[in-house]
Protein backbone atom coordinates (compact mmCIF):
# COMPACT_ATOMS: atom_id res chain seq x y z
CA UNK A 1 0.00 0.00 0.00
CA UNK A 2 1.40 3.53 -1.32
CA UNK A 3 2.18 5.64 2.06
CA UNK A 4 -0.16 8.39 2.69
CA UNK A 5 0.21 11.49 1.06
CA UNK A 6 -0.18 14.89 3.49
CA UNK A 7 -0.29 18.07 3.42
CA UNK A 8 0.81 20.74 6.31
CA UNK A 9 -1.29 23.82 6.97
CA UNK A 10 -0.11 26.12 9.41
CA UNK A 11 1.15 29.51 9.86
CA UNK A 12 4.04 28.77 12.41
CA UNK A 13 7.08 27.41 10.74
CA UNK A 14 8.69 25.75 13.30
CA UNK A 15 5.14 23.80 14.07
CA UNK A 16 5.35 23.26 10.45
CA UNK A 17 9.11 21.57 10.96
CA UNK A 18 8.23 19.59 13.78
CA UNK A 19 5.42 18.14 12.78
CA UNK A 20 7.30 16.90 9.09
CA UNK A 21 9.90 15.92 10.91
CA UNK A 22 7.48 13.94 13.66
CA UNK A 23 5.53 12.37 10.87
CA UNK A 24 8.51 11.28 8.10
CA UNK A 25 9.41 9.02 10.67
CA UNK A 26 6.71 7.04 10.09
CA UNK A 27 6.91 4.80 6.38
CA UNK A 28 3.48 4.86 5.96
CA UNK A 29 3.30 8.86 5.67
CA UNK A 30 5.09 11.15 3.16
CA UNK A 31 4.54 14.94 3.62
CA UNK A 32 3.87 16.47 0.33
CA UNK A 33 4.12 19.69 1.41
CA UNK A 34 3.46 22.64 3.51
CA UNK A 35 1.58 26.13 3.67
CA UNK A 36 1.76 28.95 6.24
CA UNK A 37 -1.78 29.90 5.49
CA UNK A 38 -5.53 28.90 4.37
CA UNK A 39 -5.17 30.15 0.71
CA UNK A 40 -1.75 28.82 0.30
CA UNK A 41 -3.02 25.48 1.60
CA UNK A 42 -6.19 25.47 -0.56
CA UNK A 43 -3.62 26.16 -3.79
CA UNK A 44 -1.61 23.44 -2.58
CA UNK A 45 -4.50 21.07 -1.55
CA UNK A 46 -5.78 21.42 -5.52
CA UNK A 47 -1.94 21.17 -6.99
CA UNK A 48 -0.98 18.34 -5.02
CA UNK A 49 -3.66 16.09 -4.16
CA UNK A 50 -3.05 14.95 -0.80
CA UNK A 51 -4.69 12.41 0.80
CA UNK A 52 -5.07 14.34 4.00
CA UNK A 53 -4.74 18.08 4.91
CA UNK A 54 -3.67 18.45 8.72
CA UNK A 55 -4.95 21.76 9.15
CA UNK A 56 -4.50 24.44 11.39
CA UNK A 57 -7.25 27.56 11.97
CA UNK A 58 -6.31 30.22 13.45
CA UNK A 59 -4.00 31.99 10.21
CA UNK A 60 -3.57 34.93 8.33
CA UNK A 61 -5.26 35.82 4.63
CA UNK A 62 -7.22 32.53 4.97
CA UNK A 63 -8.15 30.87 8.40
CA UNK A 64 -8.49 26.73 8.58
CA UNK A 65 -12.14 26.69 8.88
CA UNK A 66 -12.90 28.44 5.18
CA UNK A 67 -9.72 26.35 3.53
CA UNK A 68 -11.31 23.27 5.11
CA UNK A 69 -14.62 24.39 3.45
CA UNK A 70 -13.39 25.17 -0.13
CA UNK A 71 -10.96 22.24 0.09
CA UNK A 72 -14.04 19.69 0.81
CA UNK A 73 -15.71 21.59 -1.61
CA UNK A 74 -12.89 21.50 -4.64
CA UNK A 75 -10.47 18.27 -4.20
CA UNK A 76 -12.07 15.01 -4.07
CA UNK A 77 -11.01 12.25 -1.82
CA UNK A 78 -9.16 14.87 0.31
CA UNK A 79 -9.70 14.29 4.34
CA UNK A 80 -8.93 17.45 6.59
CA UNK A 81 -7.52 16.93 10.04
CA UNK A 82 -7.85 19.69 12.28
CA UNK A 83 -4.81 20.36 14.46
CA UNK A 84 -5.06 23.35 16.90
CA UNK A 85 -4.50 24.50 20.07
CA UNK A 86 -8.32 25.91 20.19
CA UNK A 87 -11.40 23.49 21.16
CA UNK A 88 -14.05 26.46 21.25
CA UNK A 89 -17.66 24.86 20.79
CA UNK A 90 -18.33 27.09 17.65
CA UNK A 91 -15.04 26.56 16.00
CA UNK A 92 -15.65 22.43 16.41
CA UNK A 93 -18.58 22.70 15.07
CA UNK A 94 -18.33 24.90 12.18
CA UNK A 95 -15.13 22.23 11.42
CA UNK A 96 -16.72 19.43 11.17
CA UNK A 97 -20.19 21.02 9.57
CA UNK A 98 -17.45 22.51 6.95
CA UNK A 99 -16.07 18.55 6.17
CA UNK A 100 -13.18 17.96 8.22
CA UNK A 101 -13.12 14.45 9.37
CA UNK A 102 -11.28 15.18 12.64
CA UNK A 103 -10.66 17.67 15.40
CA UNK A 104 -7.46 17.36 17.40
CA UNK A 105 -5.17 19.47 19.61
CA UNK A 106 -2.05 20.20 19.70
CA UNK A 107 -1.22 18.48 22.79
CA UNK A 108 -1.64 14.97 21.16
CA UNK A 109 0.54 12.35 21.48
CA UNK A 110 2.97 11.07 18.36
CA UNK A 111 0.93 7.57 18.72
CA UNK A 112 -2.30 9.48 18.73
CA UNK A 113 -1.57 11.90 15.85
CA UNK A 114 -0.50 9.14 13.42
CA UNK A 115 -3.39 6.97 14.11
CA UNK A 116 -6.00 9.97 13.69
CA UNK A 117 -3.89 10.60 10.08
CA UNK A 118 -4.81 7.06 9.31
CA UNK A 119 -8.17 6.91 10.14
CA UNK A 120 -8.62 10.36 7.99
CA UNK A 121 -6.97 8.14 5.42
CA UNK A 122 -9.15 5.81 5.94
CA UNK A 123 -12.44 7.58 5.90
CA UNK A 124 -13.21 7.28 9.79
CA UNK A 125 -13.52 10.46 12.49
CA UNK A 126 -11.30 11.38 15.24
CA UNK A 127 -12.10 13.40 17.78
CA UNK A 128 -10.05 14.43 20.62
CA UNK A 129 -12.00 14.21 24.22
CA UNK A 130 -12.18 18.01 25.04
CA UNK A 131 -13.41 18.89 21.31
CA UNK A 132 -16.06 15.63 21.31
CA UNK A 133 -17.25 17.25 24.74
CA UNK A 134 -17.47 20.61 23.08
CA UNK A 135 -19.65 19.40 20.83
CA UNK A 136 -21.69 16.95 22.21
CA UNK A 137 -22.75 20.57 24.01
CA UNK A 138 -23.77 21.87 20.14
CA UNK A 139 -25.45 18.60 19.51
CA UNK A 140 -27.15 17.51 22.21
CA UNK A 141 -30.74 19.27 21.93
CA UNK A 142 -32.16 18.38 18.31
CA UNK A 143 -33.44 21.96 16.74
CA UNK A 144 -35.39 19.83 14.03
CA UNK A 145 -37.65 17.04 13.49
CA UNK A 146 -35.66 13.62 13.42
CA UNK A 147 -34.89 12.34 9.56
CA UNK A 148 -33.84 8.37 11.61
CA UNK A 149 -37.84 6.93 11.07
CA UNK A 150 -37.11 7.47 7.47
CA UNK A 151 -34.52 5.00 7.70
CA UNK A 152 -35.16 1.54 7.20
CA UNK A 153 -34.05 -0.83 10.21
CA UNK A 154 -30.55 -2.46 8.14
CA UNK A 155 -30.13 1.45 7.49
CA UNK A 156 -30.41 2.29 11.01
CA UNK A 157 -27.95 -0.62 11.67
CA UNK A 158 -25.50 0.75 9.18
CA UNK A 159 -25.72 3.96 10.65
CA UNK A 160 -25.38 2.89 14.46
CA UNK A 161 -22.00 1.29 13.45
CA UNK A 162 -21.23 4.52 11.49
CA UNK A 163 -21.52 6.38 14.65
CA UNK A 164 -19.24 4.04 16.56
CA UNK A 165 -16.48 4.92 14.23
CA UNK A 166 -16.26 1.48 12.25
CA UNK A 167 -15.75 1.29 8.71
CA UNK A 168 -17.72 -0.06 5.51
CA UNK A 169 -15.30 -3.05 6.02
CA UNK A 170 -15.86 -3.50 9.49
CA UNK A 171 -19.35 -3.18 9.10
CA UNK A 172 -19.91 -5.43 6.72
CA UNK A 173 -18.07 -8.02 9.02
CA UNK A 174 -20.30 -7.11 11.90
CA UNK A 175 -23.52 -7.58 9.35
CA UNK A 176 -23.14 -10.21 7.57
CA UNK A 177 -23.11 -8.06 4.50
CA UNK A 178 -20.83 -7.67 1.25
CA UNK A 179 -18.84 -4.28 1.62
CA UNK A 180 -20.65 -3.17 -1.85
CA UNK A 181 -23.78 -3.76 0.16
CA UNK A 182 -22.68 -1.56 3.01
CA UNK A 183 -21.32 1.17 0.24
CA UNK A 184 -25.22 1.13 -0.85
CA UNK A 185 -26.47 1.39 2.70
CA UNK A 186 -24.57 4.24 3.37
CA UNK A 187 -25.23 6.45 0.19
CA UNK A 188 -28.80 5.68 0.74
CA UNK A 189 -28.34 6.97 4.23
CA UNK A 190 -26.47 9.91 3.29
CA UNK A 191 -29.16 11.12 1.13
CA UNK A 192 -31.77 10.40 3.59
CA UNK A 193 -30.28 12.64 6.11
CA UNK A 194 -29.21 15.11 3.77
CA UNK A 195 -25.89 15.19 4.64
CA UNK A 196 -22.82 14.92 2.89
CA UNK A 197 -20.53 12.05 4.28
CA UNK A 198 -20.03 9.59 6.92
CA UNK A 199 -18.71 12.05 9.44
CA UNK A 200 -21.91 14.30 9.11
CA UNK A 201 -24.18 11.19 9.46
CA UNK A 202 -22.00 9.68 12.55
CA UNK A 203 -22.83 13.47 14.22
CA UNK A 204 -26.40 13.13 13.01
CA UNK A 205 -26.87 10.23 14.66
CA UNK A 206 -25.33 11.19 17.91
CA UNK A 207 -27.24 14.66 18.10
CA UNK A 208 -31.14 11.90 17.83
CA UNK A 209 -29.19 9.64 20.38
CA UNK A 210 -28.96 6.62 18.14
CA UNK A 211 -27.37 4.37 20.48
């Protein structure tokens, strides 16, 4: 399996440094490249075609939380990894409503940082503790009616293991199912919910308590 391919965003160089020189330890992860800003990083996000985008948000010209919107919105198959040093409930939330996959800060672990770059790889959410708490808070009291009856029951299964943080693989394991199956499931749940990928329907699911 090709390593994956990623893509710095931040506006401090020497975070920039550490964290290539952290993560080209590892075989299974080649930096691509770097930018010291959101507009830079969007550029280099549509040059390069990373796999994953760790992403920073608080930076000059562009911050993370618009270059995580037009990157979602402009390079396909790209994951964005938020890593900051801010878990405000508004800035989680308008993260992961804006597509990225994870939210961690910058007080991770090495361990913890490379798994949450491949689970972004992968498809799957990571969220660290304080910015899951954070928005649990935004999600907690449901604003509008429930879309989950609309779902039929395998759906609802699909979806409950969605939430947990497995993926189309696992699930398909836990089910019974063929992973082409699942892949149907979960584009037929995604349109029932009208959201736009697993990450949005794993929230969704959390803010009807879907257990």
């Amino acid at each position: 399996m090709p390593p994956i391919r990623l893509l710095i965003v931040d506006d401090h160089a020497i975070v920039r440094e550490g964290l290539r020189t952290l993560l080209e330890e590892e075989p299974s992860i080649t930096v691509v490249g770097e930018a010291s800003n959101g507009q830079v990083g969007l550029h280099q996000a549509q040059t390069l075609k990373p796999d994953v985008v760790l992403m920073d948000l608080v930076m000059p010209d562009m911050d993370g939380l618009e270059a995580t919107r037009r990157i979602k919105q402009t390079v396909a198959d790209c994951q964005v990894l938020v890593l900051t040093s801010f878990a405000e409930d508004e800035k989680v939330r308008q993260a992961i409503q804006f597509g990225a996959i994870g939210y961690l800060l910058k007080d991770v672990l090495k361990p913890e940082l490379v798994r949450a770059v491949h689970a972004a790889a992968a498809g799957q959410p990571t969220l660290h503790p304080e910015a899951q708490r954070h928005l649990i808070r935004q999600v907690t009291a449901p604003t509008e009616p429930s879309l989950l009856p609309t779902l039929t029951e395998r759906e609802t299964d699909v979806l409950r293991l969605i939430a947990q943080g497995l993926s189309n693989r696992e699930i398909a394991h836990t089910l019974h199912l063929t992973e082409g199956t699942v892949k149907g499931y979960v584009s037929a749940i995604l349109a029932k919910l009208d959201v736009n990928d697993r990450t949005q329907a794993a929230l969704y699911a959390v803010k009807h308590h879907l257990q």
